[in-house]
PDB file of N, CA and C in Angstrom:
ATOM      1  N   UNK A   1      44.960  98.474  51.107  1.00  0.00           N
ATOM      2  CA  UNK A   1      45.465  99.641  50.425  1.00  0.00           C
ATOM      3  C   UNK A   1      44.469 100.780  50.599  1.00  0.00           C
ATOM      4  N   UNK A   2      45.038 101.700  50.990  1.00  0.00           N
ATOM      5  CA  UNK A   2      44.262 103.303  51.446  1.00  0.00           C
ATOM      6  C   UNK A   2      44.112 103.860  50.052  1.00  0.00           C
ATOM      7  N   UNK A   3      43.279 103.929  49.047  1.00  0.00           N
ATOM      8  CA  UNK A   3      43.163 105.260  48.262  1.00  0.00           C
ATOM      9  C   UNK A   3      43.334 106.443  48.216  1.00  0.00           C
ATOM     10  N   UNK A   4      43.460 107.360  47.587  1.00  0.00           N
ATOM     11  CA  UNK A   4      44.074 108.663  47.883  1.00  0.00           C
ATOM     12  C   UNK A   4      42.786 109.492  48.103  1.00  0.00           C
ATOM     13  N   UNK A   5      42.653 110.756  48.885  1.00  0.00           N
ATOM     14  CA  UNK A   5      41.191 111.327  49.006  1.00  0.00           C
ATOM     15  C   UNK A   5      41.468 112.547  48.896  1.00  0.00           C
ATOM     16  N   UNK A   6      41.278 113.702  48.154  1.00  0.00           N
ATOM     17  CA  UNK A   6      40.770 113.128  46.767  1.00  0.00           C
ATOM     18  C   UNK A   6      40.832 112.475  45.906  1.00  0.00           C
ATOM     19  N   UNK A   7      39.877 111.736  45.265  1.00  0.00           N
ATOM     20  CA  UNK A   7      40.272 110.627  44.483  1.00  0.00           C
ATOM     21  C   UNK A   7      40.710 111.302  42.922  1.00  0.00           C
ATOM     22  N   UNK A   8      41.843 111.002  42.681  1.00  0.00           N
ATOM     23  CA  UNK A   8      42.371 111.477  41.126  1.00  0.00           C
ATOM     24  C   UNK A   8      40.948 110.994  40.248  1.00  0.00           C
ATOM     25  N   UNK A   9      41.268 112.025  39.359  1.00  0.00           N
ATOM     26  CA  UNK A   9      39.599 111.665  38.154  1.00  0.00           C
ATOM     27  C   UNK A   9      40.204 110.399  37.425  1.00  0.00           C
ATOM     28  N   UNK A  10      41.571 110.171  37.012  1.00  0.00           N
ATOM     29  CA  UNK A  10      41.429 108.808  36.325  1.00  0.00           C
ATOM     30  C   UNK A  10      41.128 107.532  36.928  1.00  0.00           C
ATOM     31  N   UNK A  11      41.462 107.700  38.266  1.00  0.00           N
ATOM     32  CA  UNK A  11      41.321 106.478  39.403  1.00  0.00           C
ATOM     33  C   UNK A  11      39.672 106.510  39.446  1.00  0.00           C
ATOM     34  N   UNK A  12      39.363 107.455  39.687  1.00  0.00           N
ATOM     35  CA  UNK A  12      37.427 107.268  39.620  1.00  0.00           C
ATOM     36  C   UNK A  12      37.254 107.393  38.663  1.00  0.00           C
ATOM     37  N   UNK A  13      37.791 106.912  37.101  1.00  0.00           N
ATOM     38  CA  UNK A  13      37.035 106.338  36.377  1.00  0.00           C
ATOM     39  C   UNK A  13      37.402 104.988  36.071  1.00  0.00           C
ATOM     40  N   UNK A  14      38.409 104.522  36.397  1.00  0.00           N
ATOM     41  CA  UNK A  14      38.799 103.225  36.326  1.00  0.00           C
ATOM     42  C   UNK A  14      37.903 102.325  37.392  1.00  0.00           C
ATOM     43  N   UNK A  15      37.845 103.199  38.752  1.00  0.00           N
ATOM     44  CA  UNK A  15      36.841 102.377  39.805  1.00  0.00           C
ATOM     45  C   UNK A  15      35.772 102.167  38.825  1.00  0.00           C
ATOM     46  N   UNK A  16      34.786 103.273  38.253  1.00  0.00           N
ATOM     47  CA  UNK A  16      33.546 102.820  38.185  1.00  0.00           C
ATOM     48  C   UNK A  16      33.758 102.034  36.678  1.00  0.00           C
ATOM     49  N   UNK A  17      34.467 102.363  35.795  1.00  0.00           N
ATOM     50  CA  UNK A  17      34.413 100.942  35.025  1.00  0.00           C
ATOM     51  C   UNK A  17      34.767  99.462  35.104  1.00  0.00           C
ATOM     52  N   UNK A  18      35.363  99.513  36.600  1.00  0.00           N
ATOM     53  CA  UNK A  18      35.282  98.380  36.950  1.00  0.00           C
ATOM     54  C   UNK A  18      33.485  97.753  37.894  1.00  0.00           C
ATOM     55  N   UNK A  19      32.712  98.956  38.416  1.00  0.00           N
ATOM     56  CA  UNK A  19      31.461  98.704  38.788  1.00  0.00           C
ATOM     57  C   UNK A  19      30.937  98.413  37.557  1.00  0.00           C
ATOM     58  N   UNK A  20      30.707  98.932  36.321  1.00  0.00           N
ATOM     59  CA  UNK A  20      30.331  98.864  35.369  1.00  0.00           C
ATOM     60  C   UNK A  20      30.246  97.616  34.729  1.00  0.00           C
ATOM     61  N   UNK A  21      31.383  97.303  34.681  1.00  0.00           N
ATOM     62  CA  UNK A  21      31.723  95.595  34.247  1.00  0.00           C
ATOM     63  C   UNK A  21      31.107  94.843  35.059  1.00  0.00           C
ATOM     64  N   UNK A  22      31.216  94.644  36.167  1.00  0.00           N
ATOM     65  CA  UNK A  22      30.598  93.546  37.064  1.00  0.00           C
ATOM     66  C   UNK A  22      28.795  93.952  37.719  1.00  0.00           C
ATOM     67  N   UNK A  23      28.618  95.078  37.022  1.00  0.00           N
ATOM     68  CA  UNK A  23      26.846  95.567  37.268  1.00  0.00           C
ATOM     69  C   UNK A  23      25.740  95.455  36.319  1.00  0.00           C
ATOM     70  N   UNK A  24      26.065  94.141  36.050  1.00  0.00           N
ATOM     71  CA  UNK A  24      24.972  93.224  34.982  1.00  0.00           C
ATOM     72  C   UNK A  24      24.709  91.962  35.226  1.00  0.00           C
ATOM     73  N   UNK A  25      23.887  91.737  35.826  1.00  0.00           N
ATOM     74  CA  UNK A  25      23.154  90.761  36.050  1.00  0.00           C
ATOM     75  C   UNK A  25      23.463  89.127  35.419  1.00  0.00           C
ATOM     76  N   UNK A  26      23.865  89.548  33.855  1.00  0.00           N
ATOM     77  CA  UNK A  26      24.454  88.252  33.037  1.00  0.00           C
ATOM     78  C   UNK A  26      25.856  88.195  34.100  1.00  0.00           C
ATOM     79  N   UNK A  27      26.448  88.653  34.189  1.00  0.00           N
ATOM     80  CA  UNK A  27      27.880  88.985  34.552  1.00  0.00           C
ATOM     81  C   UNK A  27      28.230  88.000  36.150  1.00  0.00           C
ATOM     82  N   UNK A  28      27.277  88.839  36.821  1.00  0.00           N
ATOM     83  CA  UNK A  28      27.326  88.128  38.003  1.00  0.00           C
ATOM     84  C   UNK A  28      26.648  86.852  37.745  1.00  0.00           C
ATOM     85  N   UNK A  29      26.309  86.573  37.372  1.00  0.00           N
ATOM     86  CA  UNK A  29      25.884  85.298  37.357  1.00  0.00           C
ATOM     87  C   UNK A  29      27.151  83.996  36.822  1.00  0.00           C
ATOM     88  N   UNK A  30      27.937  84.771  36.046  1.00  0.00           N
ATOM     89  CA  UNK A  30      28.653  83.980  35.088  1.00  0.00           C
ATOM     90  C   UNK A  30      29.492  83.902  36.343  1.00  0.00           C
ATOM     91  N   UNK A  31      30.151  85.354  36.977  1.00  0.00           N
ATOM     92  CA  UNK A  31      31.000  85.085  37.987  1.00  0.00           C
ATOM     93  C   UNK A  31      30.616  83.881  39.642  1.00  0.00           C
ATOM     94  N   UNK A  32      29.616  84.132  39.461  1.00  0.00           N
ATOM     95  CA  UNK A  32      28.975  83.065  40.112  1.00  0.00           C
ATOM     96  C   UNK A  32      29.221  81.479  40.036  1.00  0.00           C
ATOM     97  N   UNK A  33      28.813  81.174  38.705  1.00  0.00           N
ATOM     98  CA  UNK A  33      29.258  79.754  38.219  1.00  0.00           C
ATOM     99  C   UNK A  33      30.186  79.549  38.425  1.00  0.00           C
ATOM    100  N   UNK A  34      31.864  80.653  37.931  1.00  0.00           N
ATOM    101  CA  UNK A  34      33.067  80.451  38.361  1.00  0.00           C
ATOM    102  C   UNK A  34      33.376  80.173  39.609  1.00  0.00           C
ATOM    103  N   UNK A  35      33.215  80.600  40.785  1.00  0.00           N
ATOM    104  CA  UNK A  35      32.998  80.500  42.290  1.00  0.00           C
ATOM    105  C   UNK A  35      33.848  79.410  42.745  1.00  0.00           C
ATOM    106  N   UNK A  36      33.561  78.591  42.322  1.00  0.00           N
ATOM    107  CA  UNK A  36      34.521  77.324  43.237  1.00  0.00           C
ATOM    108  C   UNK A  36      35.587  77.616  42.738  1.00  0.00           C
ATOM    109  N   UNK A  37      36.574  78.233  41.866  1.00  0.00           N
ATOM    110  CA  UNK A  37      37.691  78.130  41.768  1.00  0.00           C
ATOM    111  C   UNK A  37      38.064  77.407  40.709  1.00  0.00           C
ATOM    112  N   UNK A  38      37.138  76.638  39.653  1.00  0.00           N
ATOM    113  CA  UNK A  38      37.468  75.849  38.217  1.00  0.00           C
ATOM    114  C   UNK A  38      37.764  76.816  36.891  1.00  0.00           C
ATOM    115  N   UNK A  39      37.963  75.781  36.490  1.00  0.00           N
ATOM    116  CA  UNK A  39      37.799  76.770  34.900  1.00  0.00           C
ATOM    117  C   UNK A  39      36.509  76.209  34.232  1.00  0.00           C
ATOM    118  N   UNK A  40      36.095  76.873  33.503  1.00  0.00           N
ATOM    119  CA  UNK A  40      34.941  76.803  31.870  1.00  0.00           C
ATOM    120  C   UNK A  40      35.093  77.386  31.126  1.00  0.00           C
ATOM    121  N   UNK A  41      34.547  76.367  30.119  1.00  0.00           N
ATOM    122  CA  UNK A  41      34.722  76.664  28.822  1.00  0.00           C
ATOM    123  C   UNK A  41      32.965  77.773  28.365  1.00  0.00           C
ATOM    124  N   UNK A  42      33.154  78.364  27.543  1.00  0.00           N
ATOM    125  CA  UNK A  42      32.113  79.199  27.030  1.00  0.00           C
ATOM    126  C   UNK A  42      30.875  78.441  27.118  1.00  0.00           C
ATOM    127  N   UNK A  43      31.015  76.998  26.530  1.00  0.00           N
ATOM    128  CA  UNK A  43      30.166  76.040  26.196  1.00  0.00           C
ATOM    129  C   UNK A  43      29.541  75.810  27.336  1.00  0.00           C
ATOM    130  N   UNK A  44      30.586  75.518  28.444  1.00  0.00           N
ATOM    131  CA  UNK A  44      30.260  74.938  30.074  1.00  0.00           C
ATOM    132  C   UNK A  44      29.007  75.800  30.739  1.00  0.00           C
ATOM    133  N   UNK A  45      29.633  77.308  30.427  1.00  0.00           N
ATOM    134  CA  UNK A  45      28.953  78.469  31.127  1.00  0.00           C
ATOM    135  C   UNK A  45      27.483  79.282  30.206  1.00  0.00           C
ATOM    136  N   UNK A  46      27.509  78.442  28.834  1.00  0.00           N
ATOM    137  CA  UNK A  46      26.531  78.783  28.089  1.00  0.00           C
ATOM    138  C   UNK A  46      25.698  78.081  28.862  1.00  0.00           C
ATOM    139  N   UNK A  47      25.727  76.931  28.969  1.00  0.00           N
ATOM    140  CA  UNK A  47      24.776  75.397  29.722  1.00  0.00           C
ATOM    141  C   UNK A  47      24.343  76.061  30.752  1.00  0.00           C
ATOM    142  N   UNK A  48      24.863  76.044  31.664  1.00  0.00           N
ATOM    143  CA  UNK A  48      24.884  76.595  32.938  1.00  0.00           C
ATOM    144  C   UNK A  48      23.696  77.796  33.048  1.00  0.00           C
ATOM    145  N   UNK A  49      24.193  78.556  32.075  1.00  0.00           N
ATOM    146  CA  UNK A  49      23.656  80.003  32.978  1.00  0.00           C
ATOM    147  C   UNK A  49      21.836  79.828  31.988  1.00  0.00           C
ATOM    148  N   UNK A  50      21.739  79.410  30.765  1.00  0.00           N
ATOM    149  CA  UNK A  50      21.403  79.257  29.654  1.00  0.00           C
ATOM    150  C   UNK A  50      20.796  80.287  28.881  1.00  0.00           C
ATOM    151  N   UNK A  51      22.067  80.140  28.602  1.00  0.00           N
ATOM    152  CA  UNK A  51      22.198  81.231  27.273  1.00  0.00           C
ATOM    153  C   UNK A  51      22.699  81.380  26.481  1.00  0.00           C
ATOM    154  N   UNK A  52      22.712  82.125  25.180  1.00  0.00           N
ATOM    155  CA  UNK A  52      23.924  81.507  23.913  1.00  0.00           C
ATOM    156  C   UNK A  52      24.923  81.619  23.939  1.00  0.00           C
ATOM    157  N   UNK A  53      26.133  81.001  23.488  1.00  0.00           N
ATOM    158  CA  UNK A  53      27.280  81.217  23.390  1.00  0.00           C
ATOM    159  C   UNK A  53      27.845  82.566  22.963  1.00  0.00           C
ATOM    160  N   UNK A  54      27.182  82.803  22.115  1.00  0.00           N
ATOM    161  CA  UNK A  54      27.551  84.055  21.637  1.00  0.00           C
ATOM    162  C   UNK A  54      27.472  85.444  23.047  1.00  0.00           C
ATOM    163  N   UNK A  55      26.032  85.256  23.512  1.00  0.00           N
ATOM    164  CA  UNK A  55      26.189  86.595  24.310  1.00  0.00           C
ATOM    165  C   UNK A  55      27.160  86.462  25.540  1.00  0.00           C
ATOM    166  N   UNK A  56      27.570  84.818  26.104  1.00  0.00           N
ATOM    167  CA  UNK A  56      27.958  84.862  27.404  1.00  0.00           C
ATOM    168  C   UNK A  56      29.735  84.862  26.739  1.00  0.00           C
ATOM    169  N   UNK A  57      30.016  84.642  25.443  1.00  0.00           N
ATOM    170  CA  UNK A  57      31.284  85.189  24.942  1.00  0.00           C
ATOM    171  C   UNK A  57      31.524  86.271  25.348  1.00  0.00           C
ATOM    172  N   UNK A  58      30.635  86.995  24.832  1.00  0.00           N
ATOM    173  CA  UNK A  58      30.444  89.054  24.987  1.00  0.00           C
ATOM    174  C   UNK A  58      30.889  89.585  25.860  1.00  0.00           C
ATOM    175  N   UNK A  59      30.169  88.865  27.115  1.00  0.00           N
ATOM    176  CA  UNK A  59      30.246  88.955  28.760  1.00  0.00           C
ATOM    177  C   UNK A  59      31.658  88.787  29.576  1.00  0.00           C
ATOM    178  N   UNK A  60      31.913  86.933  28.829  1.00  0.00           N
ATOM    179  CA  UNK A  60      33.224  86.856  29.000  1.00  0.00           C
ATOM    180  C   UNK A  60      34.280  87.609  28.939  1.00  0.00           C
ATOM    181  N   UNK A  61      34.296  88.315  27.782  1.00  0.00           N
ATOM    182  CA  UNK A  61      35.126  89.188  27.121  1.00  0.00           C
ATOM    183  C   UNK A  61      35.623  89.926  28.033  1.00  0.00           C
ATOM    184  N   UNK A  62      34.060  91.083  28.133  1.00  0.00           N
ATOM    185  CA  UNK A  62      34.517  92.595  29.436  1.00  0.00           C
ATOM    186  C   UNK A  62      35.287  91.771  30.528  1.00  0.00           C
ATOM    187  N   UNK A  63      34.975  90.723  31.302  1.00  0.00           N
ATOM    188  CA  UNK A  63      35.197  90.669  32.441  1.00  0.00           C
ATOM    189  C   UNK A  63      36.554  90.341  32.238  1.00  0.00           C
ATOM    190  N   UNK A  64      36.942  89.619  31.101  1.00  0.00           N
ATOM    191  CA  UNK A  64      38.566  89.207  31.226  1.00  0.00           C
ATOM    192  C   UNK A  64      39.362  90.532  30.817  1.00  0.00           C
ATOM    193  N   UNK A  65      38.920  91.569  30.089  1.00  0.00           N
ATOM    194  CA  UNK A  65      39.479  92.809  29.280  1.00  0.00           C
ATOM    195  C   UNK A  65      39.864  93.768  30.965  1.00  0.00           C
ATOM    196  N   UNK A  66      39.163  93.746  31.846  1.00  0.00           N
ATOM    197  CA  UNK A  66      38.639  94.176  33.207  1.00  0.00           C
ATOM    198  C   UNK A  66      39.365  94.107  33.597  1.00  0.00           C
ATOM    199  N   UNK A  67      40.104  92.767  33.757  1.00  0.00           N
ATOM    200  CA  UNK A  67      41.327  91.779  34.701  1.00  0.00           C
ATOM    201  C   UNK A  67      40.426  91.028  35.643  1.00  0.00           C
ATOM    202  N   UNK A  68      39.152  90.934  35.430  1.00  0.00           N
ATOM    203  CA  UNK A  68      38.391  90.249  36.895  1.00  0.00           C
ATOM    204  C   UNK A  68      38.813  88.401  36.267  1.00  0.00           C
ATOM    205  N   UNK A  69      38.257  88.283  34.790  1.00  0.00           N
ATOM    206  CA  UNK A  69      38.397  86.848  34.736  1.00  0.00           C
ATOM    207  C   UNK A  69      40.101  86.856  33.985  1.00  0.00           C
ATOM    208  N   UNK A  70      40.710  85.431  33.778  1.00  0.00           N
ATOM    209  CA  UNK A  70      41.685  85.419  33.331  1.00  0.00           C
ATOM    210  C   UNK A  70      41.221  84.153  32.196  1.00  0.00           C
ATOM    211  N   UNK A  71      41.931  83.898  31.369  1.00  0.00           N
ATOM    212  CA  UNK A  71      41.755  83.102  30.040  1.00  0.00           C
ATOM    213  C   UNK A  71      42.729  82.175  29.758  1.00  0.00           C
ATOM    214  N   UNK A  72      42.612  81.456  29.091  1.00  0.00           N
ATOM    215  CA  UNK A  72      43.545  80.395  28.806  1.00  0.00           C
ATOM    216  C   UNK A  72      42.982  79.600  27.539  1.00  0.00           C
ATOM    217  N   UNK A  73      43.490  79.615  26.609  1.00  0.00           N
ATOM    218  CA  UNK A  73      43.220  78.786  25.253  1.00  0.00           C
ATOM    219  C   UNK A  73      44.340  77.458  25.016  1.00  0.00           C
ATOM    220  N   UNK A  74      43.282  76.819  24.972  1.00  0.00           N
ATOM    221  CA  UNK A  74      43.227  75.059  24.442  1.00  0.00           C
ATOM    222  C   UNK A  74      42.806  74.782  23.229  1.00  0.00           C
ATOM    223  N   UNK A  75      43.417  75.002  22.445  1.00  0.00           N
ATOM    224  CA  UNK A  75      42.831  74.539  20.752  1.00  0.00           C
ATOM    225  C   UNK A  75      42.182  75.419  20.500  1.00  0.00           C
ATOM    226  N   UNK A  76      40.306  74.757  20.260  1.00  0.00           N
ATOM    227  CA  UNK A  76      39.844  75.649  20.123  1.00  0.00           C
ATOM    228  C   UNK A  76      38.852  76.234  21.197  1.00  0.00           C
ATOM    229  N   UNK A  77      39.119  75.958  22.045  1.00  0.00           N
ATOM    230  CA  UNK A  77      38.805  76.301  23.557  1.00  0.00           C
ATOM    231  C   UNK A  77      39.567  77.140  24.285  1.00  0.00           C
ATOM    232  N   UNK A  78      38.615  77.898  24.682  1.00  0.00           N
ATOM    233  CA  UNK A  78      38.930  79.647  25.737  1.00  0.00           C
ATOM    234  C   UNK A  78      38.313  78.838  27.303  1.00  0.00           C
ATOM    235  N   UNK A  79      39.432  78.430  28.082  1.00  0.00           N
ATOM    236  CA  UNK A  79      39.130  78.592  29.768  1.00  0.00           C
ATOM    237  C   UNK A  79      38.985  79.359  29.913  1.00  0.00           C
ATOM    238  N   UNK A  80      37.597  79.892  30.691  1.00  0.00           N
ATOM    239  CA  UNK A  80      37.859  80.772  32.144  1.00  0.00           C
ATOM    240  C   UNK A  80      37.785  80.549  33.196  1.00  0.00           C
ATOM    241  N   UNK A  81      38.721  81.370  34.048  1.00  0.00           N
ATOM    242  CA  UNK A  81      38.583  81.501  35.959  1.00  0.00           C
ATOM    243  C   UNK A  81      39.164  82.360  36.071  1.00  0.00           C
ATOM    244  N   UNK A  82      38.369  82.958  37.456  1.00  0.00           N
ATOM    245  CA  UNK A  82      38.441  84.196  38.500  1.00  0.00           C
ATOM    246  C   UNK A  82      40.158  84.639  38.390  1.00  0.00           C
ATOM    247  N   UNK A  83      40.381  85.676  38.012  1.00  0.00           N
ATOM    248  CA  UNK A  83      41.609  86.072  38.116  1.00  0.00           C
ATOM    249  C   UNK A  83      41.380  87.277  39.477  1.00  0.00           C
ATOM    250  N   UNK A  84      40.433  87.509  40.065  1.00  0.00           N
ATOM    251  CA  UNK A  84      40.567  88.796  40.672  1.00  0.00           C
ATOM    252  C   UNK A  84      39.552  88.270  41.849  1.00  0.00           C
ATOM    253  N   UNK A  85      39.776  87.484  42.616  1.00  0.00           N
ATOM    254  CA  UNK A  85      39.175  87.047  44.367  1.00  0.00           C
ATOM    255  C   UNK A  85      38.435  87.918  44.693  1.00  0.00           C
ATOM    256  N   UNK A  86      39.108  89.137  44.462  1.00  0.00           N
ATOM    257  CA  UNK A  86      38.372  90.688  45.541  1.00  0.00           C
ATOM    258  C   UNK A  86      36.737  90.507  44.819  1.00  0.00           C
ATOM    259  N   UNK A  87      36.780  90.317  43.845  1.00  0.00           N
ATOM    260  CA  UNK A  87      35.350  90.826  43.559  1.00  0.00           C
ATOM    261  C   UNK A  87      34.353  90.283  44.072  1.00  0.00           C
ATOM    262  N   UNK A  88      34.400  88.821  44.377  1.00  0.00           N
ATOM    263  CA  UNK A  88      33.457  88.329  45.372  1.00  0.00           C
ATOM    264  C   UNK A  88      33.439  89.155  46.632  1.00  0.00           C
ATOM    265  N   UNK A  89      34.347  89.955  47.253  1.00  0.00           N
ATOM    266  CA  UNK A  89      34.632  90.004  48.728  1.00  0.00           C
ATOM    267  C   UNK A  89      33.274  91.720  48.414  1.00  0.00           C
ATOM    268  N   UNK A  90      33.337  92.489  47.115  1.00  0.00           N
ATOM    269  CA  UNK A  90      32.537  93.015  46.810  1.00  0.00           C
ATOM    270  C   UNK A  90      31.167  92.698  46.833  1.00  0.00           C
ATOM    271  N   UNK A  91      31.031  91.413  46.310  1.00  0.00           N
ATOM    272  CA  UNK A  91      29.522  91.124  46.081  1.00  0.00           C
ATOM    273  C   UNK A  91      28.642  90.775  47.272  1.00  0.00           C
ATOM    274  N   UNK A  92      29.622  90.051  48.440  1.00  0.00           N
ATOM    275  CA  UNK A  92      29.266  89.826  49.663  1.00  0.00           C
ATOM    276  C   UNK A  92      28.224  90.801  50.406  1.00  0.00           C
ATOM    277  N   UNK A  93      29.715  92.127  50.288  1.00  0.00           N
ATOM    278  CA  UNK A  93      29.279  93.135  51.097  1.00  0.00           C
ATOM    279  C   UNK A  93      27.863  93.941  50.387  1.00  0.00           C
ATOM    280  N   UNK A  94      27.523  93.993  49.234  1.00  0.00           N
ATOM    281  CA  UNK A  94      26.455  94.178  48.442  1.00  0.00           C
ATOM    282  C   UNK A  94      25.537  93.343  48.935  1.00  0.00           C
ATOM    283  N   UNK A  95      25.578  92.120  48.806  1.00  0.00           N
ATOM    284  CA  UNK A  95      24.779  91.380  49.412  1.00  0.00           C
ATOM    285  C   UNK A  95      24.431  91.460  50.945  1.00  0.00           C
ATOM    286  N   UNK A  96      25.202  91.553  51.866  1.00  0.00           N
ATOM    287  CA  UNK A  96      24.984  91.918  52.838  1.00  0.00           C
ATOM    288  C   UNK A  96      24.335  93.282  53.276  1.00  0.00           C
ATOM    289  N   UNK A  97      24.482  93.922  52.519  1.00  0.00           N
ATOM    290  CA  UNK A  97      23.496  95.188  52.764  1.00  0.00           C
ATOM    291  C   UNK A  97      22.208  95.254  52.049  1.00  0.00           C
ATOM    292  N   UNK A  98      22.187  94.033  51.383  1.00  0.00           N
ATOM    293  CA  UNK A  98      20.680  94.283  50.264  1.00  0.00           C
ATOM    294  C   UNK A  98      20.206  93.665  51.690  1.00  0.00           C
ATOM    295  N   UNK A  99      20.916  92.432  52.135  1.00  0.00           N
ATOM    296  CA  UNK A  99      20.218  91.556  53.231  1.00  0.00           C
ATOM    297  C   UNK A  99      19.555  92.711  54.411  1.00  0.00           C
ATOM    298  N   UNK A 100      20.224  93.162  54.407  1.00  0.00           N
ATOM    299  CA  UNK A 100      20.234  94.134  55.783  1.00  0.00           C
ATOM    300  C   UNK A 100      18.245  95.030  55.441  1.00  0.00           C
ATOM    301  N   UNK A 101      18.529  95.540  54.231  1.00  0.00           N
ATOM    302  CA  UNK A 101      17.403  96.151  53.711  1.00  0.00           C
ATOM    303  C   UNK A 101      16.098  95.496  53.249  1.00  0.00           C
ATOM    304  N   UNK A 102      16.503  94.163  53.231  1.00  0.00           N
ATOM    305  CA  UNK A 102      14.798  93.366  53.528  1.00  0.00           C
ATOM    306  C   UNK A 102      14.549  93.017  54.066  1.00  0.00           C
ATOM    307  N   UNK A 103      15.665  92.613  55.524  1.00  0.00           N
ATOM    308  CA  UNK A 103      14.988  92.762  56.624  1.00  0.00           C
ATOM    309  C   UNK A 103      14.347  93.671  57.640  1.00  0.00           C
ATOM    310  N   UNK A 104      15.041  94.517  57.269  1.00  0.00           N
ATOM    311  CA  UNK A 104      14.156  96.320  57.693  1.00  0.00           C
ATOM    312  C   UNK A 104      12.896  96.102  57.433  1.00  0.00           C
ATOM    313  N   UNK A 105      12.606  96.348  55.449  1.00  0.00           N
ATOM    314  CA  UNK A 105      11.886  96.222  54.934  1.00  0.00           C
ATOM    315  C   UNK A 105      10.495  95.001  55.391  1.00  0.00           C
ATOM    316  N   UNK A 106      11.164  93.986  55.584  1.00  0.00           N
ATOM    317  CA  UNK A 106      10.019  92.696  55.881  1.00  0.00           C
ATOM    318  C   UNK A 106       9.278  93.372  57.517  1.00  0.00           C
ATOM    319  N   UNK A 107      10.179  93.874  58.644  1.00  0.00           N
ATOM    320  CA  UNK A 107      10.016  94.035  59.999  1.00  0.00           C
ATOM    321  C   UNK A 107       8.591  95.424  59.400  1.00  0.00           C
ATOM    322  N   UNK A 108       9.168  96.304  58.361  1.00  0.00           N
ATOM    323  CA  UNK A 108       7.732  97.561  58.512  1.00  0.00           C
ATOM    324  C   UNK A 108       6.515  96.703  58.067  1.00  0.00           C
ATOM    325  N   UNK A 109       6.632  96.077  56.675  1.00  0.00           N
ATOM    326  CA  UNK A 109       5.622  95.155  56.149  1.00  0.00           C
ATOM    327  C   UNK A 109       4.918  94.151  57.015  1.00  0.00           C
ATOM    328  N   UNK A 110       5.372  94.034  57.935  1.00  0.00           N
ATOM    329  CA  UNK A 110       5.147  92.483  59.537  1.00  0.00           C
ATOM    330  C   UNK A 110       4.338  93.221  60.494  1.00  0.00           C
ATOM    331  N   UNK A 111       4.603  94.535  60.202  1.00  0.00           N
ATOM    332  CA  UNK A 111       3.649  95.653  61.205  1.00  0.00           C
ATOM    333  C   UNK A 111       3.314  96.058  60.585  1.00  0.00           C
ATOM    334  N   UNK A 112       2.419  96.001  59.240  1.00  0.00           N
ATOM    335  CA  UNK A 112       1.776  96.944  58.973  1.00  0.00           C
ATOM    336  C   UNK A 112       1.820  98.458  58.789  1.00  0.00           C
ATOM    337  N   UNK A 113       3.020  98.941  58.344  1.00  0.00           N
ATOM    338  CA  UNK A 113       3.481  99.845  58.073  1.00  0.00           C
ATOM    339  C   UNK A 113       3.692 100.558  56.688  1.00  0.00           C
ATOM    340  N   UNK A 114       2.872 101.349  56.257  1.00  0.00           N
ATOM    341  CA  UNK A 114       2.778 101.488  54.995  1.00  0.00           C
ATOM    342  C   UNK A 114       3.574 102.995  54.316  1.00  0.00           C
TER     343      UNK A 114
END
């Protein structure tokens, strides 16, 4: 899908509150754990990441409010999993350019380049 250029002001603010949501460190991480495609429970992903239930609730929250995670309640249990694929295909390319920049970075540092 082509975006429109200029970008309407509500569309660029919906983009960056969607950067917003997924540009915290707790966040990606949680989305991380999700990765294979399972569900967890708060409890699962408290363990995991380790941290309290309470804050990785918090976390949970934005990302499902977002549309990135999706939810599902079992009693008294909240599943989550990835409702939104693309965002990995985001983090990649982030990643791939951080990659790109320490290897620059390592090649000036390898010569002595200050």
């Amino acid at each position: 899908m082509l975006l429109p250029h200029p970008l309407p002001e509500d569309l660029a603010e919906l983009i960056a509150r969607r950067f917003r949501v997924i540009g915290e460190p707790m966040r990606i991480r949680l989305l991380d754990r999700l990765r294979d495609g399972g569900e967890a429970t708060v409890t699962d992903l408290a363990d995991a990441v380790g941290a309290s239930q309470q804050n990785v609730s918090k976390h949970l929250v934005l990302l499902a409010d977002a549309g990135i995670l999706a939810r599902r309640k079992e009693g008294t249990h909240v599943h989550y999993r990835i409702a939104e694929e693309g965002v990995f295909a985001l983090c990649e390319q982030v990643c791939g350019s951080l990659q790109e920049q320490l290897r620059a970075l390592d090649g000036l540092i390898g010569r002595g380049v200050r």
